[in-house]
Protein backbone atom coordinates (compact mmCIF):
# COMPACT_ATOMS: atom_id res chain seq x y z
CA UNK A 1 122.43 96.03 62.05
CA UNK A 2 125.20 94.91 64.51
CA UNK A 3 123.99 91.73 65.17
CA UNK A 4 123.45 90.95 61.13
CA UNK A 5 126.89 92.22 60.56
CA UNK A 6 128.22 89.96 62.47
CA UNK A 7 125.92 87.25 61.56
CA UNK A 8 127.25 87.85 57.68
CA UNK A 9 130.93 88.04 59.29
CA UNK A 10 130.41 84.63 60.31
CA UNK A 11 128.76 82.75 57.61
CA UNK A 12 131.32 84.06 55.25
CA UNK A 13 134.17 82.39 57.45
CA UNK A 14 131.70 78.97 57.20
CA UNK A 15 132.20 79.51 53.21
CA UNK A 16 135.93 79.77 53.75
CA UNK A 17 136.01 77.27 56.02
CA UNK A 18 133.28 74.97 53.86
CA UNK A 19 135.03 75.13 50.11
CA UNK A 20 138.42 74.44 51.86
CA UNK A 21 137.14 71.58 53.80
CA UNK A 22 134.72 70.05 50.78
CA UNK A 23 138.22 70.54 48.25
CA UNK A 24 140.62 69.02 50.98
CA UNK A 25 137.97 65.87 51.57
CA UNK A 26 137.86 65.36 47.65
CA UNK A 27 141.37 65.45 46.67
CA UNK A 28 142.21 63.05 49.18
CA UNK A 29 138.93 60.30 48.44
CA UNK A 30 140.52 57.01 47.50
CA UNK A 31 138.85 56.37 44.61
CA UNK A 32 137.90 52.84 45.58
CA UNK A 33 135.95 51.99 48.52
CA UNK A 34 136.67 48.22 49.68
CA UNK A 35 136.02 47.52 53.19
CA UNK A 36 139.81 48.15 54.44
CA UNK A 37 139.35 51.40 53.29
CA UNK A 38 135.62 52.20 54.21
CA UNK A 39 136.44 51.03 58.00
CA UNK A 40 139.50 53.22 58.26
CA UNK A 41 140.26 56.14 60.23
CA UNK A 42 141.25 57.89 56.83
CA UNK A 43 137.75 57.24 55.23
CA UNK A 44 136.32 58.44 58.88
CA UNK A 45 137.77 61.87 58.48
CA UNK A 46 137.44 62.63 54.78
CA UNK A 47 133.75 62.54 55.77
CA UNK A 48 133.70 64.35 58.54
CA UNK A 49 135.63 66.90 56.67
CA UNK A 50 132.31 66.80 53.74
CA UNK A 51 129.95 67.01 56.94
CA UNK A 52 131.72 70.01 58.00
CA UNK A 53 131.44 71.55 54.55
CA UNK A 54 127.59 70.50 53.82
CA UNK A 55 126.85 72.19 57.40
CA UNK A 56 129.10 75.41 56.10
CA UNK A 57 127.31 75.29 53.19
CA UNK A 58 124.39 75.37 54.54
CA UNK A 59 124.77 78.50 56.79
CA UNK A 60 126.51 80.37 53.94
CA UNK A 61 123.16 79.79 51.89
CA UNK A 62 121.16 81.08 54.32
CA UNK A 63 123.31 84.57 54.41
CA UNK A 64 123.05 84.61 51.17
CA UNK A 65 119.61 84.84 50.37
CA UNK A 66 119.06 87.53 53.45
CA UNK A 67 121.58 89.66 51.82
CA UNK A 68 119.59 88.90 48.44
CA UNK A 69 116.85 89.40 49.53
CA UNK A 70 118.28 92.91 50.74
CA UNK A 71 119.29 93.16 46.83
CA UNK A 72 115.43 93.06 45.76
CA UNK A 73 115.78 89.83 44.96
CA UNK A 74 112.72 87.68 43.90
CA UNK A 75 111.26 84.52 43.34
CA UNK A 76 113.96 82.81 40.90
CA UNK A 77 116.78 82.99 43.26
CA UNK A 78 114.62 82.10 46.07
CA UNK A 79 113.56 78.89 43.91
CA UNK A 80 117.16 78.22 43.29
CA UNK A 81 117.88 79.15 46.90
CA UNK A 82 115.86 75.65 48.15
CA UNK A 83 116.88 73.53 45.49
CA UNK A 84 120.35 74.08 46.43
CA UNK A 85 119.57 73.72 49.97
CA UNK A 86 117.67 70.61 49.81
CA UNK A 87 120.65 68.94 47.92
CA UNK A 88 122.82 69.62 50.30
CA UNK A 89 120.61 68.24 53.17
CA UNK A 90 120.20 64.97 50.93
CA UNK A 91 124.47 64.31 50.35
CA UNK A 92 124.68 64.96 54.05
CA UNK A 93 121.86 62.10 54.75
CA UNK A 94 124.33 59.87 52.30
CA UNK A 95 127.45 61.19 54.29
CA UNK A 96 125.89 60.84 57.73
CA UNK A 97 125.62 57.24 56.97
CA UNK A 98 129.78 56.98 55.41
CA UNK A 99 130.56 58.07 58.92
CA UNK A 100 128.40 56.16 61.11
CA UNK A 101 127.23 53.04 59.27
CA UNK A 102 129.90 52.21 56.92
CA UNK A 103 132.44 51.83 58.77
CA UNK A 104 130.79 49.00 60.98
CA UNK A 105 129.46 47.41 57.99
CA UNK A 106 132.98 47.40 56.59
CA UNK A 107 133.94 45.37 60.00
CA UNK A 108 130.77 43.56 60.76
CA UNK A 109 129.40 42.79 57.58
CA UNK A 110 131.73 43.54 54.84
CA UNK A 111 129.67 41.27 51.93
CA UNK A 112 128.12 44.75 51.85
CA UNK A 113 130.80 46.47 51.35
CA UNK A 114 132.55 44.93 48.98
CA UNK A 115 129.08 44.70 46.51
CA UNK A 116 128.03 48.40 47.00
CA UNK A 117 131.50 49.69 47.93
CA UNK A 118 130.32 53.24 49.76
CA UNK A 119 126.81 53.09 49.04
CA UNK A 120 126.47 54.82 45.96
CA UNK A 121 125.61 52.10 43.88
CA UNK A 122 122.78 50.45 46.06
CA UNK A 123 119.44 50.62 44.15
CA UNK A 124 117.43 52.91 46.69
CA UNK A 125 120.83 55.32 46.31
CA UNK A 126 121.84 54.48 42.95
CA UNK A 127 118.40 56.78 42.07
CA UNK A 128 118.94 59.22 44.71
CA UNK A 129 122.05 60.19 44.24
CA UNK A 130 122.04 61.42 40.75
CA UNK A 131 119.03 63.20 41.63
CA UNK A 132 120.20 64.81 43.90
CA UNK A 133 123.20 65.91 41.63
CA UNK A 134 120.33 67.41 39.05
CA UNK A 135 118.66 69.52 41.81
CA UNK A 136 122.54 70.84 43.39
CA UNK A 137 123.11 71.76 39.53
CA UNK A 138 120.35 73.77 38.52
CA UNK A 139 120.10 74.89 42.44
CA UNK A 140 123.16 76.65 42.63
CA UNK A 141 123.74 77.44 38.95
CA UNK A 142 120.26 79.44 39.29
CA UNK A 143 120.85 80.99 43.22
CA UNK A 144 124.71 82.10 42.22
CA UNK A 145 123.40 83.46 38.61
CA UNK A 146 120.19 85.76 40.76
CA UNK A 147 122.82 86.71 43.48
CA UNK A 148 124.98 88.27 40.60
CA UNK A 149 122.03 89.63 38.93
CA UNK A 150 121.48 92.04 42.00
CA UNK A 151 124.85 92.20 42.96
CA UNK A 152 124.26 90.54 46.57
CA UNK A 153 127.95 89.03 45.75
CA UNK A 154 131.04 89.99 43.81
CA UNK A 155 130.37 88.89 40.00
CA UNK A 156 133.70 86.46 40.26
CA UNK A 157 132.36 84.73 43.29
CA UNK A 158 129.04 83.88 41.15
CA UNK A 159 131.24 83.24 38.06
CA UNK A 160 132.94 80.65 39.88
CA UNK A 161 130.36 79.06 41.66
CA UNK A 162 128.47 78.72 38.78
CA UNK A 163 131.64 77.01 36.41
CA UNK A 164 132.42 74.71 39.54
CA UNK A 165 129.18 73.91 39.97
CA UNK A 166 128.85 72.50 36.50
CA UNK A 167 132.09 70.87 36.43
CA UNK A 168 131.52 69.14 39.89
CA UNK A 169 127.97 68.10 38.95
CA UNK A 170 129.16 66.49 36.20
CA UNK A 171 131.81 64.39 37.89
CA UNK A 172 129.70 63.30 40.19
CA UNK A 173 127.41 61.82 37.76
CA UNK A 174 129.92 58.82 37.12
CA UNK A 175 130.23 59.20 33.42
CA UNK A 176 133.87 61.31 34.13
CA UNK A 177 136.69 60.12 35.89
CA UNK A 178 137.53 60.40 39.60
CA UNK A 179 139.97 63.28 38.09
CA UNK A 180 136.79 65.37 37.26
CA UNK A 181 135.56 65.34 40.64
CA UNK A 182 138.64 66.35 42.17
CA UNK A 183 138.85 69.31 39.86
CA UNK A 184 135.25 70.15 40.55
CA UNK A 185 135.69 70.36 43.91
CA UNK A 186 138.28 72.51 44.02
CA UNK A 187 136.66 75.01 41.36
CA UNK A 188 133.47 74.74 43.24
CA UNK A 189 135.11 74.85 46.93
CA UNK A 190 136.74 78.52 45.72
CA UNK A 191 133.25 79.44 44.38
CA UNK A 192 132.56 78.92 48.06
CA UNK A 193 135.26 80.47 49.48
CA UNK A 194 134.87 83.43 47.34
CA UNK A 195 131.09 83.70 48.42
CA UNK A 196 132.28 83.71 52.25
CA UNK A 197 134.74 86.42 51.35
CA UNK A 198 132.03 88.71 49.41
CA UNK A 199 129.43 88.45 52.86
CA UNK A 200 132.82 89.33 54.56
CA UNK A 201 133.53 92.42 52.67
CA UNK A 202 129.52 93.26 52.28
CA UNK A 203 129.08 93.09 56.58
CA UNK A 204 132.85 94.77 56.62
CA UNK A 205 131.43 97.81 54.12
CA UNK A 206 128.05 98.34 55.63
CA UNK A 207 129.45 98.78 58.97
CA UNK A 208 131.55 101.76 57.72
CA UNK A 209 128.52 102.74 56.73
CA UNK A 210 126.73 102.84 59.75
């Protein structure tokens, strides 16, 4: 019980630490991405700052379902559980390569660059991408609803996630403006944050308990 206390302690400081991080890295995107830009330092950390919050995100999921699971969760959640987790595991395959490709293909080869800008709109990734926006939405619309449903998480913290969720999903799609995005990551980054803080209080409570 210790040892998952602590555990929970921890992933809810990776959802603090992953919706400030993913909010931070959005509001400060450029929304262009020519190759000055992609082979800066600047476009270098922004990234690093959405790797840190796709790993923190990741973590935090996991918590989460134990604790649902806890709840009597069942099947739905869990279904929404991997959904969400694969998307996240996708964007961080796109992100891996805005940190460690990019960059050099903004110096060595910037033809690239300047026809797909940061990737997004290559054809392999042009298919992906939105894809992988369709399984985050109903992933983490459906795992935040369940976790609610059995009250593994404070109702706000799923009300949150779930209105953030939507927003940012559709923002990403590229049929809103780059101000979309930014709003949808900060709704959806406190979703986050508010999930850490609910494992937080749930390890803090059950230790009392014990």
């Amino acid at each position: 019980m210790i040892l998952r206390n602590v555990l929970l302690r921890w992933a809810g400081v990776a959802g603090v630490v992953g919706g400030a991080a993913l909010a931070a890295a959005y509001l400060t995107h450029p929304s262009s991405a020519p190759p000055a830009t992609v082979s800066s330092s600047a476009w270098i950390w922004i990234h690093v700052g959405f790797m840190i919050s796709l790993i923190a995100g990741i973590f935090l999921l996991i918590a989460l379902l134990a604790v649902f699971f806890e709840r009597g969760g069942g099947l739905a959640g869990f279904v929404g559980f991997v959904l969400a987790l694969v998307s996240l595991v996708f964007v961080f395959g796109l992100d891996y390569s805005e940190v460690f490709i990019f960059p050099t293909l903004a110096v060595e080869f910037p033809q690239v660059v300047e026809r797909y800008g940061d990737g997004t709109s290559m054809p392999s990734v042009a298919f992906a991408f939105p894809a992988t926006g369709v399984i985050f939405l109903i992933g983490f619309v459906l795992f935040a609803y369940q976790l609610q449903r059995v009250s593994a998480v404070d109702r706000s913290a799923a009300f949150v996630t779930v209105i953030g969720t939507i927003i940012f999903a559709c923002g990403l799609s590229g049929l809103f403006p780059m101000a979309v995005v930014r709003i949808g990551s900060v709704v959806f980054g406190s979703g986050l944050v508010l999930l850490g803080v609910s494992l937080w209080r749930t390890a803090t409570q059950d230790t009392v308990h014990t």
